[in-house]
C-alpha atoms as a PDB file:
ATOM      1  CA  UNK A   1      -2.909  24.528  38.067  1.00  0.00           C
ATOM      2  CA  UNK A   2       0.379  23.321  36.439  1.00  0.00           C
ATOM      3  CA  UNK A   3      -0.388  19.821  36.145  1.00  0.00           C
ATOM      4  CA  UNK A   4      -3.875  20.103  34.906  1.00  0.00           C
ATOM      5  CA  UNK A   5      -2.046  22.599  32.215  1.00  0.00           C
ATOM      6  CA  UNK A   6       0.268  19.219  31.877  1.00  0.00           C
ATOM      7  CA  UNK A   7      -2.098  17.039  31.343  1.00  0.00           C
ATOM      8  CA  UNK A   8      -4.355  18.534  28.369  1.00  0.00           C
ATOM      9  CA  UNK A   9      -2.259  17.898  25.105  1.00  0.00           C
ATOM     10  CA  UNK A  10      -2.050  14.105  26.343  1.00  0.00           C
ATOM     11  CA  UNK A  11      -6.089  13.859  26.630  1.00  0.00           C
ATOM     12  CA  UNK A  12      -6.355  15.274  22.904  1.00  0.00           C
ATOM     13  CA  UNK A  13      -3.713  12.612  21.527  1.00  0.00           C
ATOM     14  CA  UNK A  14      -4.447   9.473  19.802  1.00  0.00           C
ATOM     15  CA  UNK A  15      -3.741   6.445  21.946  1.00  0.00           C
ATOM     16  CA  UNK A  16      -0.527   4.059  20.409  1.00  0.00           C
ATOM     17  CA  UNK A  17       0.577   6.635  17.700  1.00  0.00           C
ATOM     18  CA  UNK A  18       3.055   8.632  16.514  1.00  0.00           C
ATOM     19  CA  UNK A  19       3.330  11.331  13.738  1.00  0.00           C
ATOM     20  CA  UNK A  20       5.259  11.373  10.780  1.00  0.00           C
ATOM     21  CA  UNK A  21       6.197  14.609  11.436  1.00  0.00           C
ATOM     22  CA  UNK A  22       7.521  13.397  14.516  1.00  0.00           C
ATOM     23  CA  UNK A  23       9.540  10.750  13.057  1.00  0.00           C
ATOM     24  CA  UNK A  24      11.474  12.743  10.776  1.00  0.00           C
ATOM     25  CA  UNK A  25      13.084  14.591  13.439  1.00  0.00           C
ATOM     26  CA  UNK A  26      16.465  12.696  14.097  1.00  0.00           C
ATOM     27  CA  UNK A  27      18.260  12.276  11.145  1.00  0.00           C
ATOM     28  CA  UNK A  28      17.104   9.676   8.069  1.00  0.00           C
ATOM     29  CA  UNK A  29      18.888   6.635   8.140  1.00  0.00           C
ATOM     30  CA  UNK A  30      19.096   4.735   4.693  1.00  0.00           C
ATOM     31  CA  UNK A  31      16.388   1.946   6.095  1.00  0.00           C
ATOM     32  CA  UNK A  32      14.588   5.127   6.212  1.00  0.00           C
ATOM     33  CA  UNK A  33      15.180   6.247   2.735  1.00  0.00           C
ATOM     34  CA  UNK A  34      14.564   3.203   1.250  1.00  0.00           C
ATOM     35  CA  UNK A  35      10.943   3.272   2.903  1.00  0.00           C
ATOM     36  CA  UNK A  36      10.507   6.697   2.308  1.00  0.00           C
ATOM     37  CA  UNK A  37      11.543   6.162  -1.468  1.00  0.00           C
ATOM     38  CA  UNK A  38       8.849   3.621  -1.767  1.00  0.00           C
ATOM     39  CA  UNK A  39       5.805   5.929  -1.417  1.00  0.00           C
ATOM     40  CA  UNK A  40       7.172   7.490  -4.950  1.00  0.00           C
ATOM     41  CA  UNK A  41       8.412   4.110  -6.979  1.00  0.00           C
ATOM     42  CA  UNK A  42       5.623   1.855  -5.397  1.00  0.00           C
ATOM     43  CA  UNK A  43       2.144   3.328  -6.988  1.00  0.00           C
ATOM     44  CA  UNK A  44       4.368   5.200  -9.824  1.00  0.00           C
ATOM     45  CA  UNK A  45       5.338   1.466 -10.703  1.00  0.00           C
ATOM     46  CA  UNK A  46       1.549  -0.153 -10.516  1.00  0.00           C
ATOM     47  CA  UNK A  47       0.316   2.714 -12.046  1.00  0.00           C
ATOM     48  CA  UNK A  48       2.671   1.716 -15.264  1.00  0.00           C
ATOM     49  CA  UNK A  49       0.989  -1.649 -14.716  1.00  0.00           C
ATOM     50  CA  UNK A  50      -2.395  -0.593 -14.623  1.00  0.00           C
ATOM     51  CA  UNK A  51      -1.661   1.538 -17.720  1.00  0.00           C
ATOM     52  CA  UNK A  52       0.107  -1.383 -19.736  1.00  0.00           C
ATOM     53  CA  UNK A  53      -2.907  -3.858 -19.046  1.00  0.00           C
ATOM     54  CA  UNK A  54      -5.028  -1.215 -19.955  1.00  0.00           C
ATOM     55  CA  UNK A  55      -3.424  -0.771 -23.620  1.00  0.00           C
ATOM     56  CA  UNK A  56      -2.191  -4.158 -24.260  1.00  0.00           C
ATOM     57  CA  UNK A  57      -4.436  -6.281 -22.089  1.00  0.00           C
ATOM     58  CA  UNK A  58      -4.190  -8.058 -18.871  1.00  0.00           C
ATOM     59  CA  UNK A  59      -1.770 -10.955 -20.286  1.00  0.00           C
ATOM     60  CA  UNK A  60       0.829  -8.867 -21.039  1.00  0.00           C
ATOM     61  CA  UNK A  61       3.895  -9.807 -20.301  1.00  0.00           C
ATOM     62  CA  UNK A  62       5.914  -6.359 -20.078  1.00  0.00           C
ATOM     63  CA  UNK A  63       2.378  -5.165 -17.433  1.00  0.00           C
ATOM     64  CA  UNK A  64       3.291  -8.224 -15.419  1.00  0.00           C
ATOM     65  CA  UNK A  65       6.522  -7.372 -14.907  1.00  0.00           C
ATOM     66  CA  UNK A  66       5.862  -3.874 -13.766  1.00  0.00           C
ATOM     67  CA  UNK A  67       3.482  -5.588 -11.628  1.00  0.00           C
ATOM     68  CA  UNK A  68       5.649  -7.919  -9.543  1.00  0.00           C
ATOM     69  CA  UNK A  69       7.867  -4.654  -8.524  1.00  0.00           C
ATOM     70  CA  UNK A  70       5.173  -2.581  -7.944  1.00  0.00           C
ATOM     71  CA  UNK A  71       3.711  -4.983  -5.765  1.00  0.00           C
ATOM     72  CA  UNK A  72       7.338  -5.825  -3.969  1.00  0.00           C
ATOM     73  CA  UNK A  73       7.528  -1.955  -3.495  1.00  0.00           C
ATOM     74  CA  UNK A  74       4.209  -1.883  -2.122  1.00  0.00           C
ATOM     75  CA  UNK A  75       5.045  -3.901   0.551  1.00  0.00           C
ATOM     76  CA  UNK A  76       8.126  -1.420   1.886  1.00  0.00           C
ATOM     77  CA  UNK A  77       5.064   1.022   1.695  1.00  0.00           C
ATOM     78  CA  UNK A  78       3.220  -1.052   4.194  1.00  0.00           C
ATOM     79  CA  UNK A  79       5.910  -1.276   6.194  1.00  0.00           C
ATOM     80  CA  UNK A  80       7.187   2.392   6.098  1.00  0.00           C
ATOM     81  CA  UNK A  81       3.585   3.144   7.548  1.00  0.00           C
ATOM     82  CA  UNK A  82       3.797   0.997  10.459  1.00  0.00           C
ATOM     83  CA  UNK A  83       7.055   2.130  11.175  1.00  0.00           C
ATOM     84  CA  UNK A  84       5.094   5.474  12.701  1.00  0.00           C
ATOM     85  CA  UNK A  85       3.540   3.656  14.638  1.00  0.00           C
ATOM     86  CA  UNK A  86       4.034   2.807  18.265  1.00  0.00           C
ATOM     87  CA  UNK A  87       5.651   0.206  19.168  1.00  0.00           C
ATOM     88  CA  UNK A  88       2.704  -1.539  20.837  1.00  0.00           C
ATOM     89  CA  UNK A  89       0.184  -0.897  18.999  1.00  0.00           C
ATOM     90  CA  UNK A  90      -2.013  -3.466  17.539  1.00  0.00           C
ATOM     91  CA  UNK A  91      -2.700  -1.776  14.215  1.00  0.00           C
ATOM     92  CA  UNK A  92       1.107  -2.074  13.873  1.00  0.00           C
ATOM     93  CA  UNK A  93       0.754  -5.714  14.138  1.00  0.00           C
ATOM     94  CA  UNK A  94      -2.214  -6.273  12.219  1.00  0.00           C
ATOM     95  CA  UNK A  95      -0.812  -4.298   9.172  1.00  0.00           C
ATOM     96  CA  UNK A  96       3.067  -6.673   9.371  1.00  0.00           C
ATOM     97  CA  UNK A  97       0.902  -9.530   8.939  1.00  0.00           C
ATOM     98  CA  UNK A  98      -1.861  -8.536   6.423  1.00  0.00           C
ATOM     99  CA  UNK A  99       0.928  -6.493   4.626  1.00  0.00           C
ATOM    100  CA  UNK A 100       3.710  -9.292   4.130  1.00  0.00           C
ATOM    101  CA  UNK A 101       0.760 -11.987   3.294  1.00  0.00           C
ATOM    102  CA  UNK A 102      -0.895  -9.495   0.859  1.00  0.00           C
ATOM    103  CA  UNK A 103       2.347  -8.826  -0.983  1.00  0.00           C
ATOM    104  CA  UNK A 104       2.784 -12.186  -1.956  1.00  0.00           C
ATOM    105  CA  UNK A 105      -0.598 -12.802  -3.159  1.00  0.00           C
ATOM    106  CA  UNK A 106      -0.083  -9.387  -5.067  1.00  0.00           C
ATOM    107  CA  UNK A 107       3.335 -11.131  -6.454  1.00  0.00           C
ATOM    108  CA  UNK A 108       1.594 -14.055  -7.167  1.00  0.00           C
ATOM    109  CA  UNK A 109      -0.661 -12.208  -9.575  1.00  0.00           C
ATOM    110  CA  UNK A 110       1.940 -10.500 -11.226  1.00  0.00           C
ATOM    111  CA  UNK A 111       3.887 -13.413 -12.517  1.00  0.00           C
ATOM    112  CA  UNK A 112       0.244 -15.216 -12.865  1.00  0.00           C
ATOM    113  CA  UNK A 113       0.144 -12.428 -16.034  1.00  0.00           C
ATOM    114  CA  UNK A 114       3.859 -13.591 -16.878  1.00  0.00           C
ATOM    115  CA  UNK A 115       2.719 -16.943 -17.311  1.00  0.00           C
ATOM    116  CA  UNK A 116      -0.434 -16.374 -19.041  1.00  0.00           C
ATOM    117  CA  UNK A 117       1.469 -14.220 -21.681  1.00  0.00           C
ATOM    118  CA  UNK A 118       3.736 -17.967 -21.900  1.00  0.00           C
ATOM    119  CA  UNK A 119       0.234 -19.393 -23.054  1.00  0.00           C
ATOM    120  CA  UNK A 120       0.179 -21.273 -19.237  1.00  0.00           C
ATOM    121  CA  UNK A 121      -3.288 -21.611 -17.756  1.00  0.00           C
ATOM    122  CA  UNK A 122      -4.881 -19.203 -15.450  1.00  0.00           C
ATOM    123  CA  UNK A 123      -4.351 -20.013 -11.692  1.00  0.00           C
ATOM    124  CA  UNK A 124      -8.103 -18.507 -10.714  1.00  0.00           C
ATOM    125  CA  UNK A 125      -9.483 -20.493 -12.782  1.00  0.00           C
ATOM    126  CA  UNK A 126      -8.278 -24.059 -11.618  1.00  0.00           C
ATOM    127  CA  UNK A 127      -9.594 -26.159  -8.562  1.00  0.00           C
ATOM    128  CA  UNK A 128      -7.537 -27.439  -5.456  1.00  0.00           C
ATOM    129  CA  UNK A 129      -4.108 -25.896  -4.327  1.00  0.00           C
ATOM    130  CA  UNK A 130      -4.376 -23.150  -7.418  1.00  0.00           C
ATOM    131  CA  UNK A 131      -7.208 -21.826  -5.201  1.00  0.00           C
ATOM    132  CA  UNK A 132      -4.451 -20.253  -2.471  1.00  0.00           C
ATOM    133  CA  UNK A 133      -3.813 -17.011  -4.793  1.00  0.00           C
ATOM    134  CA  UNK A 134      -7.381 -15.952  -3.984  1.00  0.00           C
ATOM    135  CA  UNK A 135      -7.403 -15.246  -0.113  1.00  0.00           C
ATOM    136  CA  UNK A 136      -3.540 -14.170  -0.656  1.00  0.00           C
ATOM    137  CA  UNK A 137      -4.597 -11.754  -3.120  1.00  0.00           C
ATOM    138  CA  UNK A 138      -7.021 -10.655  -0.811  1.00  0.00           C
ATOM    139  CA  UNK A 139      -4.812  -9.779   2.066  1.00  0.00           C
ATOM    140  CA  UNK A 140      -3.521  -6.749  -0.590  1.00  0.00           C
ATOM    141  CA  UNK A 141      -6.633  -4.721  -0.693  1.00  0.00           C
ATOM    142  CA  UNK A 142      -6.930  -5.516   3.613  1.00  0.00           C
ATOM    143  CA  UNK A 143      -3.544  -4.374   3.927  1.00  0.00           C
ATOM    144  CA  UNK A 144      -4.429  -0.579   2.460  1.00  0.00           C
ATOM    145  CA  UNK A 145      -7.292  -0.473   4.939  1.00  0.00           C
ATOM    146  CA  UNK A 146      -5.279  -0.930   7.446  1.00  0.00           C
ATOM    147  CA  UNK A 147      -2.906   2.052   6.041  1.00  0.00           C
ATOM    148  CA  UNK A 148      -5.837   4.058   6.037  1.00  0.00           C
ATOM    149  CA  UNK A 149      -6.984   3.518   9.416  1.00  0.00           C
ATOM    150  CA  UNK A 150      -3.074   4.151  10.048  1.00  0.00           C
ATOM    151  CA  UNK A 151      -3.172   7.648   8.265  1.00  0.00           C
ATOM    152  CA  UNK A 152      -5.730   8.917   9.767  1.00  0.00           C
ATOM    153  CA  UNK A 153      -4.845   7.972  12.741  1.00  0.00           C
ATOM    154  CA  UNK A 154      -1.519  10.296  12.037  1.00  0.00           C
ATOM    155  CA  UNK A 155      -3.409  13.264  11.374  1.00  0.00           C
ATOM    156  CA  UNK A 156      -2.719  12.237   7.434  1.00  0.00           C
ATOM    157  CA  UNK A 157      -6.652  12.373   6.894  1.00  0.00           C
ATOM    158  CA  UNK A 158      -6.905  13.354   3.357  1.00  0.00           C
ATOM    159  CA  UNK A 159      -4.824  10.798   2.119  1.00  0.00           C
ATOM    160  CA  UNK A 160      -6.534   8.128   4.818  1.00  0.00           C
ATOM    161  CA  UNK A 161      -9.612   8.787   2.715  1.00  0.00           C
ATOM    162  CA  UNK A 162      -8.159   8.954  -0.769  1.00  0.00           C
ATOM    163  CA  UNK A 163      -6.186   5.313   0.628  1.00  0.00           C
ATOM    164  CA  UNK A 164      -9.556   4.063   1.600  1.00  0.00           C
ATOM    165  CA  UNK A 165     -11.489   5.023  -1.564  1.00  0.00           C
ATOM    166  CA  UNK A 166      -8.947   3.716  -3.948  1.00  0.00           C
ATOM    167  CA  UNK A 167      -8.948   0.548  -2.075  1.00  0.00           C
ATOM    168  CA  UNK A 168     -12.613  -0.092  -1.962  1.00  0.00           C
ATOM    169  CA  UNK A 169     -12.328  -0.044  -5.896  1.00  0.00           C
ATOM    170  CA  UNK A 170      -9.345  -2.067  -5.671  1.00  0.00           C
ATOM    171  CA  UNK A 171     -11.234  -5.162  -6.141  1.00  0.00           C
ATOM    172  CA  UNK A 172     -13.631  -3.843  -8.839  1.00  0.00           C
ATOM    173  CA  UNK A 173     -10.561  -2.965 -11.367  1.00  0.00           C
ATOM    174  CA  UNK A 174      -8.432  -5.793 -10.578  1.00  0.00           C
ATOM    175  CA  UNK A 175     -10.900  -8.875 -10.342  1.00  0.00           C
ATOM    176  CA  UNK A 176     -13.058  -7.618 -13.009  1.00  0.00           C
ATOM    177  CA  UNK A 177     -10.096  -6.286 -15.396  1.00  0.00           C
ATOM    178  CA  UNK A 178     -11.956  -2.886 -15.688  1.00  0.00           C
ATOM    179  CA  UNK A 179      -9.216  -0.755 -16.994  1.00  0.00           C
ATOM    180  CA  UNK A 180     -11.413   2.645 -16.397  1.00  0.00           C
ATOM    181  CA  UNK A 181     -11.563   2.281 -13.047  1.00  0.00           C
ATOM    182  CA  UNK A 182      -7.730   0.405 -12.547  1.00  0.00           C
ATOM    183  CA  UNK A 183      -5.766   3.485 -13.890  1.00  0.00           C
ATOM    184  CA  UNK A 184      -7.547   6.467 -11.983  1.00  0.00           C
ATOM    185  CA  UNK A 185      -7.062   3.998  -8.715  1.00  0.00           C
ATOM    186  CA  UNK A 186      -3.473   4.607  -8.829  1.00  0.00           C
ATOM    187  CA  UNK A 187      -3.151   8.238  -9.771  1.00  0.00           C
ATOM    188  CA  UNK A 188      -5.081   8.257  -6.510  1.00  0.00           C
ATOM    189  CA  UNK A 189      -2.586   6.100  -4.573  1.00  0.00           C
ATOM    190  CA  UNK A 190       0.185   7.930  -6.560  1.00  0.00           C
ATOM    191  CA  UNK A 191      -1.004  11.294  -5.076  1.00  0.00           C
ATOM    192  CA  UNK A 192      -1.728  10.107  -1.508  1.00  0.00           C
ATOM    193  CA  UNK A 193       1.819   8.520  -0.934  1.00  0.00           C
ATOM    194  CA  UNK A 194       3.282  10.652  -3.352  1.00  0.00           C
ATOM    195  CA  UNK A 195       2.455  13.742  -0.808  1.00  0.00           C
ATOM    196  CA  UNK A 196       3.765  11.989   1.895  1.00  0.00           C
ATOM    197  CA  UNK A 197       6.819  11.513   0.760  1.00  0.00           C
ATOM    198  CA  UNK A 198       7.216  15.250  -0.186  1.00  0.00           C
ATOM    199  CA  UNK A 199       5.984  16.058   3.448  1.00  0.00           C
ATOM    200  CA  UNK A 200       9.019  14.119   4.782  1.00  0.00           C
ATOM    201  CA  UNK A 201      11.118  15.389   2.301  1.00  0.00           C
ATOM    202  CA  UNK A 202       9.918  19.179   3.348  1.00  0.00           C
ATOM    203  CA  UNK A 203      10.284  18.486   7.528  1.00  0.00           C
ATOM    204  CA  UNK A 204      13.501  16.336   6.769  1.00  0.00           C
END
């Protein structure tokens, strides 16, 4: 009777993961609040992007540079998520690679705005090795599915789906330049990471 009693929380737990909650209980180290600062600064930075493209248009110089830090933090975000993770798990994996590939595809972009504000020409638009920014760029919007499928994972469900919603339009905003749909994208971000940074702040 006791080790069928035992055995019961284990059958109900997800395979390979481990909770944020969980995490927070020894003490934060400052690698730790360095990640954990980078679910505020990262989409509170993109979102001042977003907004700066939006007003000024999506050569501007000032945007671009709020864009290479907010896609620099982004990538601390990545890897603050996998960091709950277990150690073996494949999702943990998956997201170190996407994340660290789509971070420099994101960076790429960024100064891509920097140099078209210089009067340079457009990387996207030219044939040959210019064509790498694409699938780099790519990896970004792969790399926040993989969050998502992280979070919910960790029991962070709500914020899986606003992740995985937010990314699906990723593409939309940023490839088309649809400022309407860019700036509500990362108030959604903003909110999902934002709350999960207050959550470890609250259990901390």
């Amino acid at each position: 009777m006791t080790s069928t009693t035992a055995t019961e929380p284990a059958a109900t737990a997800t395979p390979g993961l481990s909770s944020p909650q969980e995490s927070v209980a020894a003490p934060a180290t400052p690698t730790d609040r360095i990640l954990d600062a980078s679910l505020i600064v990262a989409p509170l930075l993109y979102l001042v992007a977003d907004s700066t493209y939006a007003a000024r248009g999506w050569d501007d110089p000032t945007a671009g540079v709020f864009h290479v830090l907010g896609a620099i933090a982004y990538g601390f975000v990545v890897v603050r998520v996998l960091t709950w993770l277990a150690p073996d798990s494949r999702l943990r994996a998956w997201l170190l690679l996407a994340g660290l590939i789509g971070m420099a595809g994101n960076v790429a972009y960024g100064f891509e705005a920097i140099h078209m504000s210089l009067g340079d020409v457009q990387l996207v638009d030219q044939p040959g090795a210019a064509n790498l920014i694409k699938p780099l760029g790519l990896f970004f919007p792969l790399s926040f599915v993989l969050v998502a499928a992280a979070l919910r994972g960790l029991g962070a469900r709500w914020q899986a789906g606003l992740v995985l919603g937010a990314t699906i339009l990723w593409p939309v905003a940023h490839i088309g330049n649809v400022a309407a749909v860019a700036v509500p994208v990362n108030i959604a971000l903003t909110v999902a990471f934002g709350t999960l940074a207050w959550q470890r702040v609250r259990r901390g």
